[in-house]
PDB file of N, CA and C in Angstrom:
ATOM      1  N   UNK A   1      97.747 204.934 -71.771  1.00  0.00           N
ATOM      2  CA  UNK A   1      96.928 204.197 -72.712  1.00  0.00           C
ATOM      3  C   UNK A   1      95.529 203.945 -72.130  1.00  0.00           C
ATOM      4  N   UNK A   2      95.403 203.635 -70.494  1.00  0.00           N
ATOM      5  CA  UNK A   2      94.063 203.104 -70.602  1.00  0.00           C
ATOM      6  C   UNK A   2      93.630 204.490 -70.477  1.00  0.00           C
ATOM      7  N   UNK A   3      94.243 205.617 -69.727  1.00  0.00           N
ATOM      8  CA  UNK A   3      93.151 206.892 -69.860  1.00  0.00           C
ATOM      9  C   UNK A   3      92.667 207.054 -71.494  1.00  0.00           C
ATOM     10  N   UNK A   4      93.621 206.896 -72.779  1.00  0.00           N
ATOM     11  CA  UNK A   4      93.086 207.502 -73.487  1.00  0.00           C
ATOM     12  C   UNK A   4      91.765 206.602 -74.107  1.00  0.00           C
ATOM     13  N   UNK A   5      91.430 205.319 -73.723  1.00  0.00           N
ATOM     14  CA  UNK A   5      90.317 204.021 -74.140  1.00  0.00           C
ATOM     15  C   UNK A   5      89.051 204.742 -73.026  1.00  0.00           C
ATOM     16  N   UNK A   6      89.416 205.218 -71.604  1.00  0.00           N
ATOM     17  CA  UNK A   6      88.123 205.637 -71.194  1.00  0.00           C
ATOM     18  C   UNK A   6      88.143 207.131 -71.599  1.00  0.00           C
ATOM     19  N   UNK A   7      88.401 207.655 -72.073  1.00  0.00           N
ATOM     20  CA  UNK A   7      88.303 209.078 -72.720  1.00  0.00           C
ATOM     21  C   UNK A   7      87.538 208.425 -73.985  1.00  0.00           C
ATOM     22  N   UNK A   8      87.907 207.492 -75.063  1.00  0.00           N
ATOM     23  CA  UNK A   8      87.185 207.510 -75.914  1.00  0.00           C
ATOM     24  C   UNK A   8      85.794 206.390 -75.751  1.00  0.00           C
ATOM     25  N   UNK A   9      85.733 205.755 -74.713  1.00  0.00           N
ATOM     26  CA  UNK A   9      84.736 205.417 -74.488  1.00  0.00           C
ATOM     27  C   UNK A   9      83.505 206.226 -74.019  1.00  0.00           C
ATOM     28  N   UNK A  10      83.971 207.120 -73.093  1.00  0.00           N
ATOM     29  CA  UNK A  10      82.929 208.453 -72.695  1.00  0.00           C
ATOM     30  C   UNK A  10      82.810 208.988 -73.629  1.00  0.00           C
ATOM     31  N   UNK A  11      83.870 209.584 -74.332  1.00  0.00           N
ATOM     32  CA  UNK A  11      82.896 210.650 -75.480  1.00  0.00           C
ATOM     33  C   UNK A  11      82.152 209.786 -76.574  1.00  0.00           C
ATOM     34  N   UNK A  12      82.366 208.009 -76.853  1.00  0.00           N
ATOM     35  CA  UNK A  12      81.586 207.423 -77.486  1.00  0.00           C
ATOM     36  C   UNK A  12      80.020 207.782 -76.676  1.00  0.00           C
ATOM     37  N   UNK A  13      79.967 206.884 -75.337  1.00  0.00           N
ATOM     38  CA  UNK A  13      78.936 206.723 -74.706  1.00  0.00           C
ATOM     39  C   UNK A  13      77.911 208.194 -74.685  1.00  0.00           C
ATOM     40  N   UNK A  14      78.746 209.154 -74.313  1.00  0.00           N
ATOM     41  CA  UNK A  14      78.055 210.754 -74.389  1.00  0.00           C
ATOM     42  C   UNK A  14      77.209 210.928 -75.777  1.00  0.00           C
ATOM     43  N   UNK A  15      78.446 210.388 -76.850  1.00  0.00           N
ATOM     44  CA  UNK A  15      77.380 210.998 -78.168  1.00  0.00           C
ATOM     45  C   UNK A  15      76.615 210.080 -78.479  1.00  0.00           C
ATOM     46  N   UNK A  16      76.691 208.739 -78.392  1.00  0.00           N
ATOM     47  CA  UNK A  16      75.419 207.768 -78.349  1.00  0.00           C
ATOM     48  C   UNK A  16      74.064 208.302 -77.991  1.00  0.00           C
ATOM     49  N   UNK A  17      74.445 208.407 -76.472  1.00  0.00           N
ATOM     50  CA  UNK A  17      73.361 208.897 -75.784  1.00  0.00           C
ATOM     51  C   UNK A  17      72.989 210.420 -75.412  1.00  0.00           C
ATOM     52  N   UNK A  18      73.084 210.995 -76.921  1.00  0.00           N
ATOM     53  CA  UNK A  18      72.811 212.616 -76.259  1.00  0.00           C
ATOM     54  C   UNK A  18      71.733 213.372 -76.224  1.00  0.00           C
ATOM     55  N   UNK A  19      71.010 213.649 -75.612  1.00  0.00           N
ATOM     56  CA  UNK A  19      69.548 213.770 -75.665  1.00  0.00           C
ATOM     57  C   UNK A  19      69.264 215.672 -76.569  1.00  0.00           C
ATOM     58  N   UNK A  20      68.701 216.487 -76.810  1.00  0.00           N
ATOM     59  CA  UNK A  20      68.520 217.013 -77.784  1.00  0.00           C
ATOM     60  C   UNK A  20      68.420 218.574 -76.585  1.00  0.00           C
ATOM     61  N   UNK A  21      68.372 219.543 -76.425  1.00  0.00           N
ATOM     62  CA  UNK A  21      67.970 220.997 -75.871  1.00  0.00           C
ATOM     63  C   UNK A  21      67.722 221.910 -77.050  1.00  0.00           C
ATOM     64  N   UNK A  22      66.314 222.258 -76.991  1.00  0.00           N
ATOM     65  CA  UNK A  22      66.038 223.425 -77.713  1.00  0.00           C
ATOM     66  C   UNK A  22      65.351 224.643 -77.168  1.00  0.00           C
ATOM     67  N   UNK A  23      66.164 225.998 -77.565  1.00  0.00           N
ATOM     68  CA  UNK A  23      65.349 227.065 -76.646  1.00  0.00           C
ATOM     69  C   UNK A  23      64.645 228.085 -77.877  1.00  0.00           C
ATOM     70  N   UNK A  24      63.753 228.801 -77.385  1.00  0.00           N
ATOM     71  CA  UNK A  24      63.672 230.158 -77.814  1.00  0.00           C
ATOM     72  C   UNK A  24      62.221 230.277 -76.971  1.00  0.00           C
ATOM     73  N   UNK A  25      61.932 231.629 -77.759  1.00  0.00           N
ATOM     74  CA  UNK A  25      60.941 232.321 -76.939  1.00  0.00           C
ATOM     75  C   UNK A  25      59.308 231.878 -76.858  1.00  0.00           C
ATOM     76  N   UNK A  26      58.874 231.577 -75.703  1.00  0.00           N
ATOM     77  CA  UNK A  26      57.580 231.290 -76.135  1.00  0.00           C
ATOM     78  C   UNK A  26      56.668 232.260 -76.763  1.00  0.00           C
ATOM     79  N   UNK A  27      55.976 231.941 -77.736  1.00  0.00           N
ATOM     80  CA  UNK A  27      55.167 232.970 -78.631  1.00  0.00           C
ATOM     81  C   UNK A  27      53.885 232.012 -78.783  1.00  0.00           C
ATOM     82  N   UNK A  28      53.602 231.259 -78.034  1.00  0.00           N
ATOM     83  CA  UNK A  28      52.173 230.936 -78.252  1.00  0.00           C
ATOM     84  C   UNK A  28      51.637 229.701 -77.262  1.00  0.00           C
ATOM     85  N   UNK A  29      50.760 229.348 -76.765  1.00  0.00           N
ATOM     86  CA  UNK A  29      50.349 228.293 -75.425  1.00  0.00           C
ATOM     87  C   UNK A  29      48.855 228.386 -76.037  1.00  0.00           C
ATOM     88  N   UNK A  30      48.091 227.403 -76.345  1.00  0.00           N
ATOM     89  CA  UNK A  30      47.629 227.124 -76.446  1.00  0.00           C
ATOM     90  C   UNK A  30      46.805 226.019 -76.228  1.00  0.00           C
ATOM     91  N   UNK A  31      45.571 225.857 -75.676  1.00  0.00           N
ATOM     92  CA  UNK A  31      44.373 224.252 -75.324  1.00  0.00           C
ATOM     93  C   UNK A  31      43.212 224.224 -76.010  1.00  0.00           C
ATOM     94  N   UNK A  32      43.147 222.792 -76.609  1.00  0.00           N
ATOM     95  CA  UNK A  32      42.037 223.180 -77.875  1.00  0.00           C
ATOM     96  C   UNK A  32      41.143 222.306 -76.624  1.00  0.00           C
ATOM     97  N   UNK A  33      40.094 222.824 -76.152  1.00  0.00           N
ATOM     98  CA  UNK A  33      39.005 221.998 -75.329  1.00  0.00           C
ATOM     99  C   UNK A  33      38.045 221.274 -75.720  1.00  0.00           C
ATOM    100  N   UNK A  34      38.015 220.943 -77.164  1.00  0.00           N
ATOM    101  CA  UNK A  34      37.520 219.479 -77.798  1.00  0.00           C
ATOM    102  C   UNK A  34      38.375 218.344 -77.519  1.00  0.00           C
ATOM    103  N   UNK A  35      39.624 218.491 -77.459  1.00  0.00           N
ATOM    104  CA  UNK A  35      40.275 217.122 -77.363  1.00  0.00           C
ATOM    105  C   UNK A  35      41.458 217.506 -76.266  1.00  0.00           C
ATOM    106  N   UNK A  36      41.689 218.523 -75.741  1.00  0.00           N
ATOM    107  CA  UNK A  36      42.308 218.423 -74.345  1.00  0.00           C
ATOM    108  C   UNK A  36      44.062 218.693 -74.848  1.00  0.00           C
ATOM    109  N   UNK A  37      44.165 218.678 -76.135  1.00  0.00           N
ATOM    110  CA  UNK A  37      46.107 218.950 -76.725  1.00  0.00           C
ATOM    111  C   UNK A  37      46.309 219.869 -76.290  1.00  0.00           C
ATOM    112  N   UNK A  38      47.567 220.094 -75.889  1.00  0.00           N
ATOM    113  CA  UNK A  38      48.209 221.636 -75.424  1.00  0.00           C
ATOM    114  C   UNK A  38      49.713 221.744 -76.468  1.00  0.00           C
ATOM    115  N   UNK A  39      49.138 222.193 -77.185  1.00  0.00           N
ATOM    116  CA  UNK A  39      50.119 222.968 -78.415  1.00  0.00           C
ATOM    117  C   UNK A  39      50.912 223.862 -77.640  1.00  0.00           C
ATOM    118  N   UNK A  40      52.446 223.916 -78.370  1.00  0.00           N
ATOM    119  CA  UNK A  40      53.486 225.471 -77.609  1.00  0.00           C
ATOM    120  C   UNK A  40      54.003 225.750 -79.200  1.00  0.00           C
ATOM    121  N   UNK A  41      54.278 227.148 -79.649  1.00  0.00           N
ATOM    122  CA  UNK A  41      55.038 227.212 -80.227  1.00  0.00           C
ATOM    123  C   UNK A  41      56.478 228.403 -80.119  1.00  0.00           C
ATOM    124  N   UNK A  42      57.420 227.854 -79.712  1.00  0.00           N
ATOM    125  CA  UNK A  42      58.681 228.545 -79.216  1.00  0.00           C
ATOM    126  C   UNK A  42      59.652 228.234 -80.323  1.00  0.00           C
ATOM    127  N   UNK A  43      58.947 229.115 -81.483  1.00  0.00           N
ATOM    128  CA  UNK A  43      60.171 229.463 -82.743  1.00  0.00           C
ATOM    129  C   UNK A  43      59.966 228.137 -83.691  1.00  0.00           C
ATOM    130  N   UNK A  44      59.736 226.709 -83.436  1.00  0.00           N
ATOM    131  CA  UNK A  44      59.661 225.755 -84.321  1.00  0.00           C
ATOM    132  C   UNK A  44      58.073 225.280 -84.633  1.00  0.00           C
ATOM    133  N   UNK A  45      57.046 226.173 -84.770  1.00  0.00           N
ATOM    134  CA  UNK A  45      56.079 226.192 -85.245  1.00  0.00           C
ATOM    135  C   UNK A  45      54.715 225.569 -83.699  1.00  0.00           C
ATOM    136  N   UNK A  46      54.321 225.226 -84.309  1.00  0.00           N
ATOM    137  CA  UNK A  46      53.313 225.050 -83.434  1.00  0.00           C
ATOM    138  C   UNK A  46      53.346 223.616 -83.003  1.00  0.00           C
ATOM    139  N   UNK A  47      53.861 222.682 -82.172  1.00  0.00           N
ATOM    140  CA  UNK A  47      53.673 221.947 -81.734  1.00  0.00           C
ATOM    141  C   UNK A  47      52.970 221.140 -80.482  1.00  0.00           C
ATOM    142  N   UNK A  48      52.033 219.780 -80.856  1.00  0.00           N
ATOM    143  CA  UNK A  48      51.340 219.378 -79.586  1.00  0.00           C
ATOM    144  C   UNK A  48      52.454 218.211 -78.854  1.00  0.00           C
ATOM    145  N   UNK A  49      52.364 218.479 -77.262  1.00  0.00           N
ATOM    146  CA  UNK A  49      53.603 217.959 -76.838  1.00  0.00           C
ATOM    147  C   UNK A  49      52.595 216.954 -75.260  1.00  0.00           C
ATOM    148  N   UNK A  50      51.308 217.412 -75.350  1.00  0.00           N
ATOM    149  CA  UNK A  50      50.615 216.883 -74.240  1.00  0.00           C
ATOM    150  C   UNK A  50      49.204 216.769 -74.125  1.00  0.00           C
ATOM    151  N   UNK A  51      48.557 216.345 -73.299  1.00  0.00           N
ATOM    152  CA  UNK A  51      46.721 216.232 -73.293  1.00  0.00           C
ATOM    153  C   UNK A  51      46.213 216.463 -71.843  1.00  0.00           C
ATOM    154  N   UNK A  52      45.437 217.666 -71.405  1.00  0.00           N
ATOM    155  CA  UNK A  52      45.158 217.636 -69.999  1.00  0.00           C
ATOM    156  C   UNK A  52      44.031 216.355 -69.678  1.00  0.00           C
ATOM    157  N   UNK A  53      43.471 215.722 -70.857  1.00  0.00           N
ATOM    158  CA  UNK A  53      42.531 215.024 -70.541  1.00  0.00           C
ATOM    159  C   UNK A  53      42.885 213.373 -70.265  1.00  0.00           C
ATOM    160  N   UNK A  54      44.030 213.033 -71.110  1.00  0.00           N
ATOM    161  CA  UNK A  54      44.632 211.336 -71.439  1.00  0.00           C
ATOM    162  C   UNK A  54      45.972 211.740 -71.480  1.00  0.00           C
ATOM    163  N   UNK A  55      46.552 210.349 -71.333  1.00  0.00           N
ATOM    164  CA  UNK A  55      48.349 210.004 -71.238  1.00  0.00           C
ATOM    165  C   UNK A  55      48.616 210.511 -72.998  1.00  0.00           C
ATOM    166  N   UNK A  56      49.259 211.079 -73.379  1.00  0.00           N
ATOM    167  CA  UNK A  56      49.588 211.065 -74.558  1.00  0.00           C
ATOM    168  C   UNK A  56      50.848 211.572 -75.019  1.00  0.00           C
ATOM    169  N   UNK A  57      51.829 210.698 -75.404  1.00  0.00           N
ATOM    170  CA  UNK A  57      53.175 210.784 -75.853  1.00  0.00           C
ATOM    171  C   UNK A  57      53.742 210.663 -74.514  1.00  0.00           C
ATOM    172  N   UNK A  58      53.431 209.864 -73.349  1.00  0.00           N
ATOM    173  CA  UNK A  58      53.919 209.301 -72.663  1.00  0.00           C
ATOM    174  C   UNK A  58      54.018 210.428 -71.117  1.00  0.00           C
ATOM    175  N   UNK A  59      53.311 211.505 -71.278  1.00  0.00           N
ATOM    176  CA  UNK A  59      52.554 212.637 -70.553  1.00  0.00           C
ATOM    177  C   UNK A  59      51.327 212.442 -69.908  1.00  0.00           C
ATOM    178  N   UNK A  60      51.438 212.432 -68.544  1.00  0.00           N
ATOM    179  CA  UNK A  60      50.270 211.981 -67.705  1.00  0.00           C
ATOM    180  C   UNK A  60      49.680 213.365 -68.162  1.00  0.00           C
ATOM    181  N   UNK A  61      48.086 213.432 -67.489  1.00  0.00           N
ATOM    182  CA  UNK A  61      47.587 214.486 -67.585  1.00  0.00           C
ATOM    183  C   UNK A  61      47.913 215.160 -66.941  1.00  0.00           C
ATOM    184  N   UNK A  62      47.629 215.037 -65.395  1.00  0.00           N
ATOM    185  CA  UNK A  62      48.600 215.804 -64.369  1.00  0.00           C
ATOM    186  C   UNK A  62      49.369 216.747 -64.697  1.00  0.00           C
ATOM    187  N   UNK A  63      50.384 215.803 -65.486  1.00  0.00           N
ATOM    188  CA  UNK A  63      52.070 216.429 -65.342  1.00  0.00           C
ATOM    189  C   UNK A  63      51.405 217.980 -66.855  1.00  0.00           C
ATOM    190  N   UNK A  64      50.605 217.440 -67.242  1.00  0.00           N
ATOM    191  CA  UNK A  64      50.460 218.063 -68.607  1.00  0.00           C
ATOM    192  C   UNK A  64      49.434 219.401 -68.351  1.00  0.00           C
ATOM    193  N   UNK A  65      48.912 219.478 -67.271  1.00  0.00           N
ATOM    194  CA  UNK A  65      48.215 220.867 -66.633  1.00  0.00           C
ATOM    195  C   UNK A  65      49.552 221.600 -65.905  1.00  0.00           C
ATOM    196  N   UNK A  66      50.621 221.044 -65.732  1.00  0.00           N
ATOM    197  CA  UNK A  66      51.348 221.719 -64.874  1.00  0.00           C
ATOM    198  C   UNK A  66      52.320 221.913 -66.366  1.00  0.00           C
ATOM    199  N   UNK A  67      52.500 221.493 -67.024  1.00  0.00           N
ATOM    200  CA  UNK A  67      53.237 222.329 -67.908  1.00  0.00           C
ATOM    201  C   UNK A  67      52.413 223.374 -68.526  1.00  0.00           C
ATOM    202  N   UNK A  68      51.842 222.974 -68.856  1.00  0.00           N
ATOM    203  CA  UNK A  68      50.725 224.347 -69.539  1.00  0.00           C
ATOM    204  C   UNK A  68      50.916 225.543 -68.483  1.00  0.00           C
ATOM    205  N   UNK A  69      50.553 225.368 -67.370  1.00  0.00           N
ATOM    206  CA  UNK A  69      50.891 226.402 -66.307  1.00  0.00           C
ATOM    207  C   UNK A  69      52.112 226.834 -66.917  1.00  0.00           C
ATOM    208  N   UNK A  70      53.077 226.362 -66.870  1.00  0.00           N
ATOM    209  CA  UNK A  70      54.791 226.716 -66.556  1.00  0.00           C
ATOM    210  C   UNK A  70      55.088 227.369 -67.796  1.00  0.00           C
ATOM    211  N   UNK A  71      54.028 226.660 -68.952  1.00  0.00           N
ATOM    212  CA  UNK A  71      54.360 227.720 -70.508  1.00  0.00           C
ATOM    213  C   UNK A  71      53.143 228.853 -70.875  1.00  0.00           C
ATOM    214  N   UNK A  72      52.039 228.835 -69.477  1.00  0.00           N
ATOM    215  CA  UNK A  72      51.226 230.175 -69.889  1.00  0.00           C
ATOM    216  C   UNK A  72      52.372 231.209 -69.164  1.00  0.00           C
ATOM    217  N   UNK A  73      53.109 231.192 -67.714  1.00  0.00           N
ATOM    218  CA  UNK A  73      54.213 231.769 -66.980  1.00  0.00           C
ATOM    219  C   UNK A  73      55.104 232.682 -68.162  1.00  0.00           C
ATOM    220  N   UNK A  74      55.248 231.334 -68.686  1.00  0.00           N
ATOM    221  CA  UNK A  74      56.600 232.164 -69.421  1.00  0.00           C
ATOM    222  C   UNK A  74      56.670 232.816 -70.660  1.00  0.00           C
ATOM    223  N   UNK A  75      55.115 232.593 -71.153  1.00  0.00           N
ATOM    224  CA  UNK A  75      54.859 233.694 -72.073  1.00  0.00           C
ATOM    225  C   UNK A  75      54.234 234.656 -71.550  1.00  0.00           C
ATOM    226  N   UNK A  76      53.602 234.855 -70.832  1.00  0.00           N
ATOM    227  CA  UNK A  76      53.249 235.969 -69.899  1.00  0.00           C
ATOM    228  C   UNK A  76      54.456 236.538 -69.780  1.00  0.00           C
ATOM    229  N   UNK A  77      55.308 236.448 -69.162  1.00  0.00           N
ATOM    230  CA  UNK A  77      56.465 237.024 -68.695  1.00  0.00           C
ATOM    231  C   UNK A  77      57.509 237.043 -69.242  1.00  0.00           C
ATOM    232  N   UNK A  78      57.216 237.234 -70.750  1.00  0.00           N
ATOM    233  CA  UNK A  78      57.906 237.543 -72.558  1.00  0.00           C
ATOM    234  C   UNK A  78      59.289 236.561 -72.100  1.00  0.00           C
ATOM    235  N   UNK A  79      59.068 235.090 -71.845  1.00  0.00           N
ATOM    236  CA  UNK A  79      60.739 234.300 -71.541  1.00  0.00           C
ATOM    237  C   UNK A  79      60.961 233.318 -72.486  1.00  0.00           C
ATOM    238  N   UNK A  80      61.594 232.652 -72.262  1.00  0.00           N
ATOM    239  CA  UNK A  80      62.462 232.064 -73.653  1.00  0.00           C
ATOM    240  C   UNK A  80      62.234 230.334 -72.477  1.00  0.00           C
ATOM    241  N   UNK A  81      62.793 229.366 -73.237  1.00  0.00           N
ATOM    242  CA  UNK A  81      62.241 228.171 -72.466  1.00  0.00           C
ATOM    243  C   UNK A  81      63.421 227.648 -73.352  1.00  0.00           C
ATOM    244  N   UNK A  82      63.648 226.516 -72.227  1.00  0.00           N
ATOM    245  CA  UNK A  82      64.457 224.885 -72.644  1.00  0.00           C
ATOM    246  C   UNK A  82      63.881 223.813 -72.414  1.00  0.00           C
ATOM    247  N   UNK A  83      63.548 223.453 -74.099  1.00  0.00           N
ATOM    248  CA  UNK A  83      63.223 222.085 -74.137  1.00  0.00           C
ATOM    249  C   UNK A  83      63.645 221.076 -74.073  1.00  0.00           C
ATOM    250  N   UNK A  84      63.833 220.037 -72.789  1.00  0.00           N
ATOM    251  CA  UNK A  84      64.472 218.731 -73.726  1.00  0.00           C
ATOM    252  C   UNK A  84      63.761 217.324 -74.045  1.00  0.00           C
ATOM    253  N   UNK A  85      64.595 217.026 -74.979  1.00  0.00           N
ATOM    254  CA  UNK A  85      63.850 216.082 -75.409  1.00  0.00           C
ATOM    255  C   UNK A  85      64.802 214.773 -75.428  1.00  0.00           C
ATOM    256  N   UNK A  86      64.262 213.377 -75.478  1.00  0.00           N
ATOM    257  CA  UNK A  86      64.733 212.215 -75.549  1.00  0.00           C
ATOM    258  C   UNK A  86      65.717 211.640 -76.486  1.00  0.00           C
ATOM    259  N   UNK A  87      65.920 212.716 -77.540  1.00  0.00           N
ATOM    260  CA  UNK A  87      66.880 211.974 -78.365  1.00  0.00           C
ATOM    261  C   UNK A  87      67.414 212.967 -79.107  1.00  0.00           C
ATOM    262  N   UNK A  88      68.835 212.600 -79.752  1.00  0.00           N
ATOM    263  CA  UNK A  88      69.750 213.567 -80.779  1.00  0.00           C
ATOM    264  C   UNK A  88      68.986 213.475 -82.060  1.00  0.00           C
ATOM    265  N   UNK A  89      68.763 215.254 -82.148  1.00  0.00           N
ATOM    266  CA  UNK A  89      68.185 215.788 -83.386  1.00  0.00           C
ATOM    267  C   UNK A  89      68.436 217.596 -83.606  1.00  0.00           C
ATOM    268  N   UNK A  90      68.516 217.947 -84.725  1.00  0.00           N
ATOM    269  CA  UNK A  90      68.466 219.545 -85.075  1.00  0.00           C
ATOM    270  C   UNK A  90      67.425 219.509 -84.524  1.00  0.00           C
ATOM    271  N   UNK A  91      67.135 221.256 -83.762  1.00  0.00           N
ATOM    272  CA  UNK A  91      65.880 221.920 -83.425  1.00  0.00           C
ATOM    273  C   UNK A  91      65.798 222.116 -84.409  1.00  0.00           C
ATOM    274  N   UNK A  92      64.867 221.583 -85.216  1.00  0.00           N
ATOM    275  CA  UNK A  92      64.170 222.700 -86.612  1.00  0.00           C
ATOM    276  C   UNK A  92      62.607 222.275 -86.580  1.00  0.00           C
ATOM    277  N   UNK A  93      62.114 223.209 -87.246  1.00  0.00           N
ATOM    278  CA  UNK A  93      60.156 223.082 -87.684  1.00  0.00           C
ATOM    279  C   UNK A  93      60.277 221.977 -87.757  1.00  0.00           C
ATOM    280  N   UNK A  94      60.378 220.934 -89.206  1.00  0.00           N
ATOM    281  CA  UNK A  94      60.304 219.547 -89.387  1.00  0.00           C
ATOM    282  C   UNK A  94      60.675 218.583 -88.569  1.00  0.00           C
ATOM    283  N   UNK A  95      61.667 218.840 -88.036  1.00  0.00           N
ATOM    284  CA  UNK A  95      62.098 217.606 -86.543  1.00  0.00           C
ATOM    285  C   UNK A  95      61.638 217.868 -85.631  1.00  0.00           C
ATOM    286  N   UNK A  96      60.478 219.060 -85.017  1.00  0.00           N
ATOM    287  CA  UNK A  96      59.769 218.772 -84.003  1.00  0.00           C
ATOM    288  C   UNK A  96      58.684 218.246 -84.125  1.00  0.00           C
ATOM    289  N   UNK A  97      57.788 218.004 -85.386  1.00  0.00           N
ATOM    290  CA  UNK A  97      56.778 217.600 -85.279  1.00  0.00           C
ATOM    291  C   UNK A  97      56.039 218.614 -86.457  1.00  0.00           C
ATOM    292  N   UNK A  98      54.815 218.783 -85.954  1.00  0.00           N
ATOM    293  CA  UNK A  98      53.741 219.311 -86.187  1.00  0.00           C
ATOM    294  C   UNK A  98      52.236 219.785 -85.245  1.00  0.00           C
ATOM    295  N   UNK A  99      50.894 220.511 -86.103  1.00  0.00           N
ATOM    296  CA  UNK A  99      50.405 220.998 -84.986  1.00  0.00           C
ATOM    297  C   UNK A  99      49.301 219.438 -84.674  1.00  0.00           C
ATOM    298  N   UNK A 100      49.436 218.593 -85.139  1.00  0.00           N
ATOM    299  CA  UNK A 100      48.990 217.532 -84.786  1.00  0.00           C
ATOM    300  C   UNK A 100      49.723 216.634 -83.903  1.00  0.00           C
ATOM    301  N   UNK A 101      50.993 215.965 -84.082  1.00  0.00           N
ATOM    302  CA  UNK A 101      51.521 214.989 -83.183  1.00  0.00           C
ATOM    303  C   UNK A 101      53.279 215.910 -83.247  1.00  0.00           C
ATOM    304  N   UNK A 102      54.032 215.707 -82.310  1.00  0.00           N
ATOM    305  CA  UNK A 102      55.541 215.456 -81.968  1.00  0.00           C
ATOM    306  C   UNK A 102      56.085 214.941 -82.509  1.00  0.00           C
ATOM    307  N   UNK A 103      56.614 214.805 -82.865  1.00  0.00           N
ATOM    308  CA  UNK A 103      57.642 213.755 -83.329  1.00  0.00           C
ATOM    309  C   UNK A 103      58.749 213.163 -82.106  1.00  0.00           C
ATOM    310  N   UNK A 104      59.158 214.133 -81.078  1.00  0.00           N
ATOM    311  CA  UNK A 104      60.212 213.103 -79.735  1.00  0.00           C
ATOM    312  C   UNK A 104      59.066 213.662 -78.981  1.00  0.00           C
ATOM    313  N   UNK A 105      60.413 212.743 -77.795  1.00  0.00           N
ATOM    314  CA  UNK A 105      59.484 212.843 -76.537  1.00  0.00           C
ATOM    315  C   UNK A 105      60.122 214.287 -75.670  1.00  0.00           C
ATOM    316  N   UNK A 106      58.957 215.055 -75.331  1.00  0.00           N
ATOM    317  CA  UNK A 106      59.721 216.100 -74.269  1.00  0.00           C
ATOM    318  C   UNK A 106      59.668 215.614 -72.973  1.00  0.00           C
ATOM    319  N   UNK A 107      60.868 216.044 -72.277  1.00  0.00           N
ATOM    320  CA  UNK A 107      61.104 215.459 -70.775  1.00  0.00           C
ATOM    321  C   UNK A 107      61.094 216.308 -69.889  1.00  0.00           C
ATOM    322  N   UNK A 108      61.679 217.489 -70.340  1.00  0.00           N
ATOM    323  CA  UNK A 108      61.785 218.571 -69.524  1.00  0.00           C
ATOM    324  C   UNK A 108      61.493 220.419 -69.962  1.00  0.00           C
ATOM    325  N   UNK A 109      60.933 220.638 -69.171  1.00  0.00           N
ATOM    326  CA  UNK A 109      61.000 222.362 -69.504  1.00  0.00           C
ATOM    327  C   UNK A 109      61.545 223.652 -68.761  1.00  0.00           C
ATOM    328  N   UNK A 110      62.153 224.033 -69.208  1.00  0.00           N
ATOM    329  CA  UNK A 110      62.876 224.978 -68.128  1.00  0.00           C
ATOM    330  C   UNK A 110      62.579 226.119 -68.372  1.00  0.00           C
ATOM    331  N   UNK A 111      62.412 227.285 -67.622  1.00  0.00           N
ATOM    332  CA  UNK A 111      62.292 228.746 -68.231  1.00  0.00           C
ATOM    333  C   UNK A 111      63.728 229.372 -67.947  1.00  0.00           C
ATOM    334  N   UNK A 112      63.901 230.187 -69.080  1.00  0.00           N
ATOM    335  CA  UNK A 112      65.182 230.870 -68.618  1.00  0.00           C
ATOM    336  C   UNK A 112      65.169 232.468 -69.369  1.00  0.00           C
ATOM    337  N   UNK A 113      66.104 232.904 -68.707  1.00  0.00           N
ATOM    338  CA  UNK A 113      66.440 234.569 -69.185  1.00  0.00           C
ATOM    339  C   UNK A 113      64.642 235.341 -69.159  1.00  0.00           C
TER     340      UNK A 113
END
């Protein structure tokens, strides 16, 4: 009995808290140098996810020249990427955002295959 209460407490706690992975191929990296956004679009349209110039969507600048690096890499080198992001949602066009703001937060980027 109590295994089966922490079995359903973990898979409660897991799907509570399940944070989101979306992949496909990068097909576009982009920096508009009026306002410093770095747009990606990997299959769900064109989205801005950072600013090399200001903190924006919770993205130092810093961290936000080094992703740009890591997503000019991996379209250069025709690869596919994992996004994750802060919260449970479908990867689709409309739930990532747009080419103006995000809609979540991205945390991580991975290149793969």
């Amino acid at each position: 009995m109590k295994y089966l209460v922490f079995l359903i407490v973990s898979l409660y706690t897991t799907i509570s808290y399940a944070n989101t992975i979306c992949s496909g191929k990068v097909y576009a990296v982009t920096l508009n140098p009026d306002n410093g956004t770095v747009k990606l679009n990997y299959g769900y349209g064109h989205n801005v996810h950072c600013n090399v110039d200001t903190e924006y969507n919770g993205v130092s600048p810093a961290s936000c020249k080094v992703l740009f690096s890591q997503l000019l890499v991996a379209q250069m080198a025709d690869k596919s990427i994992e996004a994750r992001y802060n919260d449970d949602f479908i990867c689709s066009k409309e739930n990532l955002g747009d080419h103006v703001q995000t809609k979540h937060l991205l945390y991580q980027v991975q290149i793969i295959n």
